[in-house]
PDB file of N, CA and C in Angstrom:
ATOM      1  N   UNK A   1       0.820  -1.185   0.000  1.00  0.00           N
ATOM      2  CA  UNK A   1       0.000   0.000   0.000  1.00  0.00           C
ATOM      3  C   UNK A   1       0.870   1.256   0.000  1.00  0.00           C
ATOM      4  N   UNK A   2       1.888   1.035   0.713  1.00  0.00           N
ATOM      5  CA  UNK A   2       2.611   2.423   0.251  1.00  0.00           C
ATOM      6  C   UNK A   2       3.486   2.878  -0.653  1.00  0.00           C
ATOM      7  N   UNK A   3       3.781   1.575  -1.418  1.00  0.00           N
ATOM      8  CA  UNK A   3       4.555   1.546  -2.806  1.00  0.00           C
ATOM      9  C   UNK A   3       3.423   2.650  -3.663  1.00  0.00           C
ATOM     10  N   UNK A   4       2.021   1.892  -3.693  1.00  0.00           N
ATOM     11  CA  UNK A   4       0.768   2.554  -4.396  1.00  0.00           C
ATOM     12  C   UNK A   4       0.585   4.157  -4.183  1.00  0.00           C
ATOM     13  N   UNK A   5       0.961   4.484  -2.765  1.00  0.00           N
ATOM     14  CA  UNK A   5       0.533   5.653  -2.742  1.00  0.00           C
ATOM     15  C   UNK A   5       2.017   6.550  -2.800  1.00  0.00           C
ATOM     16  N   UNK A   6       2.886   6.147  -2.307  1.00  0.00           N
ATOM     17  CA  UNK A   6       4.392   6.868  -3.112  1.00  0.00           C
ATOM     18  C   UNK A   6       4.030   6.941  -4.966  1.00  0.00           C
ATOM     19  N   UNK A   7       4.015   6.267  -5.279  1.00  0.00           N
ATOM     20  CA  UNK A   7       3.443   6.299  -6.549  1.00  0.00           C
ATOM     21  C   UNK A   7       2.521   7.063  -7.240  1.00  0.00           C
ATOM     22  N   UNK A   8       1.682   7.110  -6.337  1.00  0.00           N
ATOM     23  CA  UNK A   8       0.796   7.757  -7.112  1.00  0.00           C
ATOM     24  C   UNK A   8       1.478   9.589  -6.920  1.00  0.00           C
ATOM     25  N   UNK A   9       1.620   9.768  -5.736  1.00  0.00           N
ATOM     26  CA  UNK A   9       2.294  11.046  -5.010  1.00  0.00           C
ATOM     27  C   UNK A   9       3.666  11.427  -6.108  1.00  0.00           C
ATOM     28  N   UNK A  10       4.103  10.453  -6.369  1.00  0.00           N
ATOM     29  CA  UNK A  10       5.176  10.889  -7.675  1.00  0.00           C
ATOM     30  C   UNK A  10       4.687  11.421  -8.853  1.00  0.00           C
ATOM     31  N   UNK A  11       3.557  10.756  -9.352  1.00  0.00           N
ATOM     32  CA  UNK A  11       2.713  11.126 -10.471  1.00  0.00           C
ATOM     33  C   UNK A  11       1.981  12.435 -10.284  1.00  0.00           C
ATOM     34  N   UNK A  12       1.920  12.894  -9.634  1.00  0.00           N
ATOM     35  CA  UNK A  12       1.105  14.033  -9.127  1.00  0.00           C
ATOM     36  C   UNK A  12       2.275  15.039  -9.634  1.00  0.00           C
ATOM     37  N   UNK A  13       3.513  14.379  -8.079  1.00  0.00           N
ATOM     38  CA  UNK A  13       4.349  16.100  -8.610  1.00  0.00           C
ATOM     39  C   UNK A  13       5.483  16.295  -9.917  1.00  0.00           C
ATOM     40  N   UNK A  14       5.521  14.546 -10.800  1.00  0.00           N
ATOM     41  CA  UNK A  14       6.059  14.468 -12.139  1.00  0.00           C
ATOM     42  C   UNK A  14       4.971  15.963 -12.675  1.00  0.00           C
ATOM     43  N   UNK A  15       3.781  15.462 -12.939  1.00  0.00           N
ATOM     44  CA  UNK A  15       2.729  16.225 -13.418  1.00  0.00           C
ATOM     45  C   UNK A  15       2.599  17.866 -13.090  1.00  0.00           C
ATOM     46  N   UNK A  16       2.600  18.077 -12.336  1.00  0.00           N
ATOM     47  CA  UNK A  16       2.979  19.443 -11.739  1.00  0.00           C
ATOM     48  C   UNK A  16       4.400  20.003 -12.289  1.00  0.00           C
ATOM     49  N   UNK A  17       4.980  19.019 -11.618  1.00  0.00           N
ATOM     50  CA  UNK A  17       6.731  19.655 -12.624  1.00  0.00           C
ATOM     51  C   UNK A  17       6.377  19.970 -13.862  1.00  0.00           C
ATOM     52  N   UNK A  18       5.832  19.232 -15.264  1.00  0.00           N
ATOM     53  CA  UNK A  18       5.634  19.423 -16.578  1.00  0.00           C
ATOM     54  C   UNK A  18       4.519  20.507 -16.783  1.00  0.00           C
ATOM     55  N   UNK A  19       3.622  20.840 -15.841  1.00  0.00           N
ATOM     56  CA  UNK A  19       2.995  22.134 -15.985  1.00  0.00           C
ATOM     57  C   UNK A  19       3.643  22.729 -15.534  1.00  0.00           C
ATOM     58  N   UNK A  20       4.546  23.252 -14.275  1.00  0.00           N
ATOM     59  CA  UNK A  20       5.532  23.926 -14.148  1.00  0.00           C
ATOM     60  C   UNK A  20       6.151  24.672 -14.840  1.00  0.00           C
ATOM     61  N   UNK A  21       7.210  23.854 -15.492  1.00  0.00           N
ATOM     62  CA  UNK A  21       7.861  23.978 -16.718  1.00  0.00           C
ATOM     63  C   UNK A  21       7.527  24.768 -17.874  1.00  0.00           C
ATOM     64  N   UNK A  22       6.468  24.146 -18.673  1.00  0.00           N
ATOM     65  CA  UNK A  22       5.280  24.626 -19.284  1.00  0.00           C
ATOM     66  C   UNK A  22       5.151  26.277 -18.977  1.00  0.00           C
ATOM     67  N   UNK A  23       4.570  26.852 -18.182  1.00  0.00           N
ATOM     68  CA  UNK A  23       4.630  27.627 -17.286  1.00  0.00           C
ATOM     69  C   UNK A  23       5.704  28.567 -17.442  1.00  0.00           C
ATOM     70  N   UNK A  24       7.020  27.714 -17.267  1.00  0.00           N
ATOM     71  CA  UNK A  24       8.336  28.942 -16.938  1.00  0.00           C
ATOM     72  C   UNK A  24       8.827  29.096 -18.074  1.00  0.00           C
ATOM     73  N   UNK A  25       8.600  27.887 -19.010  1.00  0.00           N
ATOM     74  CA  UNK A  25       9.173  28.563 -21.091  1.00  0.00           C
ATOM     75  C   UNK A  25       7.703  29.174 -21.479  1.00  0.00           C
ATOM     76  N   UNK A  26       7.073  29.564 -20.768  1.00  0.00           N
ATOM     77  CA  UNK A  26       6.016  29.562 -22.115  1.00  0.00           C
ATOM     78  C   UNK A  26       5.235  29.638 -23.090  1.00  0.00           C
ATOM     79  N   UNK A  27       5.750  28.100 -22.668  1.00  0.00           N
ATOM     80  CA  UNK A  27       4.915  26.954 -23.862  1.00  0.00           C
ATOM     81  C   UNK A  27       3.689  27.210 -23.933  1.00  0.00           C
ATOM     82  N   UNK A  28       2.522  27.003 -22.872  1.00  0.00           N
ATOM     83  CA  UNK A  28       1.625  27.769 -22.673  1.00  0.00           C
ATOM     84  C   UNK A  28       0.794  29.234 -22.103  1.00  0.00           C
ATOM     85  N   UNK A  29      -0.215  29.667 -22.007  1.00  0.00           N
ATOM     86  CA  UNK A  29      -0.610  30.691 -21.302  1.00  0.00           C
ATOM     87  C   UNK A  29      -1.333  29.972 -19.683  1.00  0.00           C
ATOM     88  N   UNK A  30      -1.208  30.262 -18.891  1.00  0.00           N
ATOM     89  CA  UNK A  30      -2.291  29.997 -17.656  1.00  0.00           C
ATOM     90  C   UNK A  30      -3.072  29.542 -18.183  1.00  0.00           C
ATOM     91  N   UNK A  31      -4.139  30.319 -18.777  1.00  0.00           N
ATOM     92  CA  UNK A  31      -5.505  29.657 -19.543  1.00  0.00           C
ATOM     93  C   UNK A  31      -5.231  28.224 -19.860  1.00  0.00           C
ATOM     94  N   UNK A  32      -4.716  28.241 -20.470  1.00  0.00           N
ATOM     95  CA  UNK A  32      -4.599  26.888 -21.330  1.00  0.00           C
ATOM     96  C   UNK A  32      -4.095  25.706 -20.468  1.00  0.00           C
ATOM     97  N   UNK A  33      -3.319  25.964 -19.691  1.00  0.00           N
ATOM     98  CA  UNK A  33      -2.551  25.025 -18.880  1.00  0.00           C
ATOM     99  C   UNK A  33      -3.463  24.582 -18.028  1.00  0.00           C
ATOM    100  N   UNK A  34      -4.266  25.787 -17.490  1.00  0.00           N
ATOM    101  CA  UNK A  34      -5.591  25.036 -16.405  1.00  0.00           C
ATOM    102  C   UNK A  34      -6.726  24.315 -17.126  1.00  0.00           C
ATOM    103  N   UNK A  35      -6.953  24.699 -18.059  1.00  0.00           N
ATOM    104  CA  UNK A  35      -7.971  24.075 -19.115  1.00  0.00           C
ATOM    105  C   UNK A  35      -7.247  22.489 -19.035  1.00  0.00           C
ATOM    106  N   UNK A  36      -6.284  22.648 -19.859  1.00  0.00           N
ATOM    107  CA  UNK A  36      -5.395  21.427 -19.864  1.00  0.00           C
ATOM    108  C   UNK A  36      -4.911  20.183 -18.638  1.00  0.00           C
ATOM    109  N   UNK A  37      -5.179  20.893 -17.359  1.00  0.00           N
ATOM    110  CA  UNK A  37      -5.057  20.037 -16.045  1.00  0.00           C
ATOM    111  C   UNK A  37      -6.377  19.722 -15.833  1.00  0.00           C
ATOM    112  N   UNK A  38      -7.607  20.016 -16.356  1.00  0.00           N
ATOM    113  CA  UNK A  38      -8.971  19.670 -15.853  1.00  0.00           C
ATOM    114  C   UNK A  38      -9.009  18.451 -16.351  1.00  0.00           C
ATOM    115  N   UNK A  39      -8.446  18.663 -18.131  1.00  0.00           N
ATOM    116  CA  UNK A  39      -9.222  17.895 -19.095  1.00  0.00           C
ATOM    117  C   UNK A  39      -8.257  16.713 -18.925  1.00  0.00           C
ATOM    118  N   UNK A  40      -6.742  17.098 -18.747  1.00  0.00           N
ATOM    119  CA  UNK A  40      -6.182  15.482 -18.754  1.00  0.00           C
ATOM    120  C   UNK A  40      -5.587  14.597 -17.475  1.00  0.00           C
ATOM    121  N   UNK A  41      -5.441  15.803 -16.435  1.00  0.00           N
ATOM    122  CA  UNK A  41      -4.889  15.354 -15.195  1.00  0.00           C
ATOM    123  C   UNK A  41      -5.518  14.213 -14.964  1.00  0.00           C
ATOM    124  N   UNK A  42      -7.055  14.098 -14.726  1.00  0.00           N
ATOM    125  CA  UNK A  42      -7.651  13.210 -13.936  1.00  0.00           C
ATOM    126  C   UNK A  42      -7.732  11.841 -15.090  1.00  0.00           C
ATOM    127  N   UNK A  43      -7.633  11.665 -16.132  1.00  0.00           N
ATOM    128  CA  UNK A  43      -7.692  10.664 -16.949  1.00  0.00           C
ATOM    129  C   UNK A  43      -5.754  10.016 -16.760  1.00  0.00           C
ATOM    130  N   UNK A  44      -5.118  11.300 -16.506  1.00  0.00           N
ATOM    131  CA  UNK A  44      -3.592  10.259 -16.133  1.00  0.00           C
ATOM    132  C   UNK A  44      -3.213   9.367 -15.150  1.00  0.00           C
ATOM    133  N   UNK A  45      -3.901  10.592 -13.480  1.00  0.00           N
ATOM    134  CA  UNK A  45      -4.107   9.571 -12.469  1.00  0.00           C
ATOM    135  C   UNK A  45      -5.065   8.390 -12.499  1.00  0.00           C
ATOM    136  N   UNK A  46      -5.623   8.258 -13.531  1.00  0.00           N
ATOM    137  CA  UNK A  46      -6.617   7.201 -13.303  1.00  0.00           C
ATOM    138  C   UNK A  46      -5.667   5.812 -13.904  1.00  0.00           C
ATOM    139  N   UNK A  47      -4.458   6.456 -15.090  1.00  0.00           N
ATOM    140  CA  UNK A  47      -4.528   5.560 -15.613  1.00  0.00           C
ATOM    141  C   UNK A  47      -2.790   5.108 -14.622  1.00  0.00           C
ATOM    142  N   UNK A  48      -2.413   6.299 -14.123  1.00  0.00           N
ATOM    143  CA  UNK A  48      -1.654   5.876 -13.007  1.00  0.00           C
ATOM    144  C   UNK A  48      -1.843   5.033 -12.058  1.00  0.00           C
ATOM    145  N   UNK A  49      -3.054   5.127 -11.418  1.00  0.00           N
ATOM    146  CA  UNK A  49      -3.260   4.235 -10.420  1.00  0.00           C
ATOM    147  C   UNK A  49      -3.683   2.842 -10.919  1.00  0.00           C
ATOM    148  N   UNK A  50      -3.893   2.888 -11.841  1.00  0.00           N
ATOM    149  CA  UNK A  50      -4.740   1.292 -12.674  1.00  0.00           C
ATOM    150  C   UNK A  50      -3.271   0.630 -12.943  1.00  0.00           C
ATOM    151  N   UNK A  51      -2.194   1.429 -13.536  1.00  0.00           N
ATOM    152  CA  UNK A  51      -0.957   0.725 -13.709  1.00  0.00           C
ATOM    153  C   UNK A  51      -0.036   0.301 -12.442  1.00  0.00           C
ATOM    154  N   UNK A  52      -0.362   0.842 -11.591  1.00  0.00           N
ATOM    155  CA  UNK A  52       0.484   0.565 -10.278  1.00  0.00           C
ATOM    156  C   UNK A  52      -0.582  -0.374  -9.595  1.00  0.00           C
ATOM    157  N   UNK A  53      -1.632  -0.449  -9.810  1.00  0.00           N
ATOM    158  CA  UNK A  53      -2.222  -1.581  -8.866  1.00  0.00           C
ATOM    159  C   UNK A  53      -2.320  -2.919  -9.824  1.00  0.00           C
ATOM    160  N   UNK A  54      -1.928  -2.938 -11.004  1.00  0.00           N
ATOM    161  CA  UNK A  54      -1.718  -3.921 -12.029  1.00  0.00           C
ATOM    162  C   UNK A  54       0.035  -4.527 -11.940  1.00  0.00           C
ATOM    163  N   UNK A  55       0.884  -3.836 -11.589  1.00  0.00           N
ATOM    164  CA  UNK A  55       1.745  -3.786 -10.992  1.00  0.00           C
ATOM    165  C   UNK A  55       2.289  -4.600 -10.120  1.00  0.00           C
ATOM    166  N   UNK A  56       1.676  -3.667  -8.410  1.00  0.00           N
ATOM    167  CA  UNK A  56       2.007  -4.153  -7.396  1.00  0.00           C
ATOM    168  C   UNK A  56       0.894  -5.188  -7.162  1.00  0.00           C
ATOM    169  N   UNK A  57       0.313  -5.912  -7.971  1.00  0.00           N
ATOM    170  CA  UNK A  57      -0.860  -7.168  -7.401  1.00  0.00           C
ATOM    171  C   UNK A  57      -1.901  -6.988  -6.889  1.00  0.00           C
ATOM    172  N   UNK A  58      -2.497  -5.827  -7.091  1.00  0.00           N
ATOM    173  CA  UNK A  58      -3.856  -5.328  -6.641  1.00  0.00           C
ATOM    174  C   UNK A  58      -5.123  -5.801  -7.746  1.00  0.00           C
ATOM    175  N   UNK A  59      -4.462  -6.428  -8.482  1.00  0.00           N
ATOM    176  CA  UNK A  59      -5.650  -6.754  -9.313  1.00  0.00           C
ATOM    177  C   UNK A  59      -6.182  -8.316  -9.125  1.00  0.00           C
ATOM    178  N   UNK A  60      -5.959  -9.132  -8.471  1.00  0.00           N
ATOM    179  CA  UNK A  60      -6.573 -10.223  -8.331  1.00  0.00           C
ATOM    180  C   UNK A  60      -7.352 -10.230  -7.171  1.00  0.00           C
ATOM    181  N   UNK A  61      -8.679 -11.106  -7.750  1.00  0.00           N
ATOM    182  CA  UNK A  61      -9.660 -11.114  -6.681  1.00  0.00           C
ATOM    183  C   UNK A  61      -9.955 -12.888  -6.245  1.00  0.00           C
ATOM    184  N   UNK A  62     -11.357 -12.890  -6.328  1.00  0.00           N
ATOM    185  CA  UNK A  62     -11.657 -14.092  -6.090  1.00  0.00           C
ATOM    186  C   UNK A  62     -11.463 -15.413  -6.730  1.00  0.00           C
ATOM    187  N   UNK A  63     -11.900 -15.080  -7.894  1.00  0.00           N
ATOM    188  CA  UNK A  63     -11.666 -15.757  -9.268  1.00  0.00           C
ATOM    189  C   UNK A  63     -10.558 -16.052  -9.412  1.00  0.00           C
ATOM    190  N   UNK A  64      -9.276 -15.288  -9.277  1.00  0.00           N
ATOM    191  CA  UNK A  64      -7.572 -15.563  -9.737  1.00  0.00           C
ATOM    192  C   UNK A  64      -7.145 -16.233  -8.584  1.00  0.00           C
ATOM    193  N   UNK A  65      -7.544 -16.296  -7.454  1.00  0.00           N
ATOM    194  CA  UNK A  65      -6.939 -16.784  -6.433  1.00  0.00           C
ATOM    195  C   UNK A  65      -7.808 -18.254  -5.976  1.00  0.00           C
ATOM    196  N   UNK A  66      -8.770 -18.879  -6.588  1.00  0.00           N
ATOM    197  CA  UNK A  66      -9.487 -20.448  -6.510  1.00  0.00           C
ATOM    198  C   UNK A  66      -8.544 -21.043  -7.061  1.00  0.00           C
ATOM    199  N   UNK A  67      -8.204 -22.387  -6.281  1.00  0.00           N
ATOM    200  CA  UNK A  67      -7.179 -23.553  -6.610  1.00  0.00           C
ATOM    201  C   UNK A  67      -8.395 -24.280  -7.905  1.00  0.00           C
ATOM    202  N   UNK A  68      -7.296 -24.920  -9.008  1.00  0.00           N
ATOM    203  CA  UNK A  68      -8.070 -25.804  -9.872  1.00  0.00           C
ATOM    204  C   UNK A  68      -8.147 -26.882  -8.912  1.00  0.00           C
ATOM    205  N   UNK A  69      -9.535 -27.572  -9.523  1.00  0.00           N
ATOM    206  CA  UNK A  69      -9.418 -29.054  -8.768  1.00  0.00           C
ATOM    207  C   UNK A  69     -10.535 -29.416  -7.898  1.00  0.00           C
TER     208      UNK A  69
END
């Protein structure tokens, strides 16, 4: 569980750094950058957390864990 949530906490401030950045050349205006954190932030952490719990073994349930036989 805390591999998952270090993880995810990395993804957050990776993400922040690259709007950051963004930000200090920029690349973008404010406008756009917040527009841009609505529309994709929450579709990255989603797909962050789906890869780290695919990962660290959070994905088996009942079904993967019945012995044949």
């Amino acid at each position: 569980m805390r591999a998952f949530n270090f993880g995810s906490i990395a993804a957050v401030l990776l993400a922040c750094s690259v709007f950051g950045a963004c930000l200090w050349y920029e690349v973008m205006s404010p406008l756009e950058l917040s527009i841009l954190s609505f529309v994709l932030l929450p579709p990255y952490l989603l797909l962050v957390a789906c890869g780290l719990g695919v990962w660290l073994g959070f994905a088996t349930d009942a079904r993967t864990s019945r012995r044949a036989g």
